[in-house]
Protein backbone atom coordinates (compact mmCIF):
# COMPACT_ATOMS: atom_id res chain seq x y z
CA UNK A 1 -40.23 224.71 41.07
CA UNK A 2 -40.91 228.59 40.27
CA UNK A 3 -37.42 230.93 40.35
CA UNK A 4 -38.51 234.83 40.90
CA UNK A 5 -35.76 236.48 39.02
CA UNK A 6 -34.75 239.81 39.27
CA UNK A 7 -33.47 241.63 36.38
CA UNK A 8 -30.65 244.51 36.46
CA UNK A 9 -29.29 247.02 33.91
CA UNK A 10 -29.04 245.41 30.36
CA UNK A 11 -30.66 242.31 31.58
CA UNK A 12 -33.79 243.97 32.55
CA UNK A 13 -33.70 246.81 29.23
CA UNK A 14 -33.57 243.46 27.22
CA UNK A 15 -35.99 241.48 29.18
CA UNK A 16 -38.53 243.70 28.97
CA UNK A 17 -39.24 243.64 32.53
CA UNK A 18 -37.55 243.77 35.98
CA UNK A 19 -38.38 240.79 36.87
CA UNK A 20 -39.98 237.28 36.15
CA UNK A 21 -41.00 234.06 37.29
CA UNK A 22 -39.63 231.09 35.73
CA UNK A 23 -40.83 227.09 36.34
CA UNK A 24 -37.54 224.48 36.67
CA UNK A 25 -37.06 221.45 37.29
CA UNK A 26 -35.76 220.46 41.19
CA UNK A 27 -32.36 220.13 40.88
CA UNK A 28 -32.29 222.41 38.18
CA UNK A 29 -28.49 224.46 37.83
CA UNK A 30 -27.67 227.80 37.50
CA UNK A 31 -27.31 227.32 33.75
CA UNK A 32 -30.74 224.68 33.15
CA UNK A 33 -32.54 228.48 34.33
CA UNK A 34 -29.98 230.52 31.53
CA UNK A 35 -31.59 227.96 29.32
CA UNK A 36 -35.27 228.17 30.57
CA UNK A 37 -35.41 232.20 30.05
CA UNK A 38 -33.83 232.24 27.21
CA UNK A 39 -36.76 229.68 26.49
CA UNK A 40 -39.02 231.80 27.61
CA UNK A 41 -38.17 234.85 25.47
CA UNK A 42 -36.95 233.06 22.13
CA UNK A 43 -37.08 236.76 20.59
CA UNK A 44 -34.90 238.45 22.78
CA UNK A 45 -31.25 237.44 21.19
CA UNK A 46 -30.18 240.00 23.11
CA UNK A 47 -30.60 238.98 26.68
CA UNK A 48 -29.70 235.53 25.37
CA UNK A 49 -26.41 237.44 25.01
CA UNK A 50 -26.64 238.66 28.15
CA UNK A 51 -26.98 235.59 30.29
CA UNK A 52 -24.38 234.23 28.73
CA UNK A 53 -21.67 236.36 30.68
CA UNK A 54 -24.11 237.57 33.62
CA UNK A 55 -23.30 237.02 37.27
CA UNK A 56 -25.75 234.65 39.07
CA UNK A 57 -26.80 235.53 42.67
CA UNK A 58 -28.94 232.83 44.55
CA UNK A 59 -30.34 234.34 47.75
CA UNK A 60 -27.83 237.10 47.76
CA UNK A 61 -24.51 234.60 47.23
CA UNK A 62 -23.22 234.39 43.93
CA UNK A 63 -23.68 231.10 41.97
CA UNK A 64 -21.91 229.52 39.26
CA UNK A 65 -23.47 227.99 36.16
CA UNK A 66 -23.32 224.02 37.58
CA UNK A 67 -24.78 225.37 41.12
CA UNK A 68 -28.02 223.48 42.16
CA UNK A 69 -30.74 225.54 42.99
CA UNK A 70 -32.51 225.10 46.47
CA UNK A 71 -35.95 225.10 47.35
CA UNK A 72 -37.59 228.70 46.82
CA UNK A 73 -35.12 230.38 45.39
CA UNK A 74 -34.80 234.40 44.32
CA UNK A 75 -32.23 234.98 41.69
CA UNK A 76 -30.39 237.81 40.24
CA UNK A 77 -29.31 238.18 36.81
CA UNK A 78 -26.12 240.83 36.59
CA UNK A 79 -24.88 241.79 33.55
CA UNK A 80 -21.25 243.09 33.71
CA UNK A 81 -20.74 246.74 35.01
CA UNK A 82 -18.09 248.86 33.28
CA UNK A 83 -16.38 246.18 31.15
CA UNK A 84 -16.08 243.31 33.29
């Protein structure tokens, strides 16, 4: 299935973009999509940083890292604001 991601802040500065389109598998998790961008940009060690302690949103609720996602999803990737 195809994600549309949006980017924010030091996710989108180190994705080069504000946002993306990634493919998953159905029944994919919060995390197998981590793992299929950072795929998807093997270069960018940075946002591979990133998505490591980013907040998930999945249709505008937050998600956690074993969350399945549904059918059509948009996602977006939040880096921590102002230390946390």
């Amino acid at each position: 299935m195809k994600v549309n991601i949006r980017y924010f802040a030091a996710a989108a500065a180190y994705a080069g973009a504000d946002s993306d389109v990634v493919e998953v598998a159905d029944g994919a998790t919060i995390g197998d999509l981590a793992d299929a961008i950072k795929e998807a940009r093997p270069d960018s060690e940075r946002l591979a940083t990133v998505l490591d302690v980013a907040s998930f949103l999945v249709n505008g609720k937050r998600a956690e890292s074993g969350d399945v996602l549904p059918n059509d999803p948009d996602v977006d990737v939040l880096p921590p604001f102002a230390g946390g």
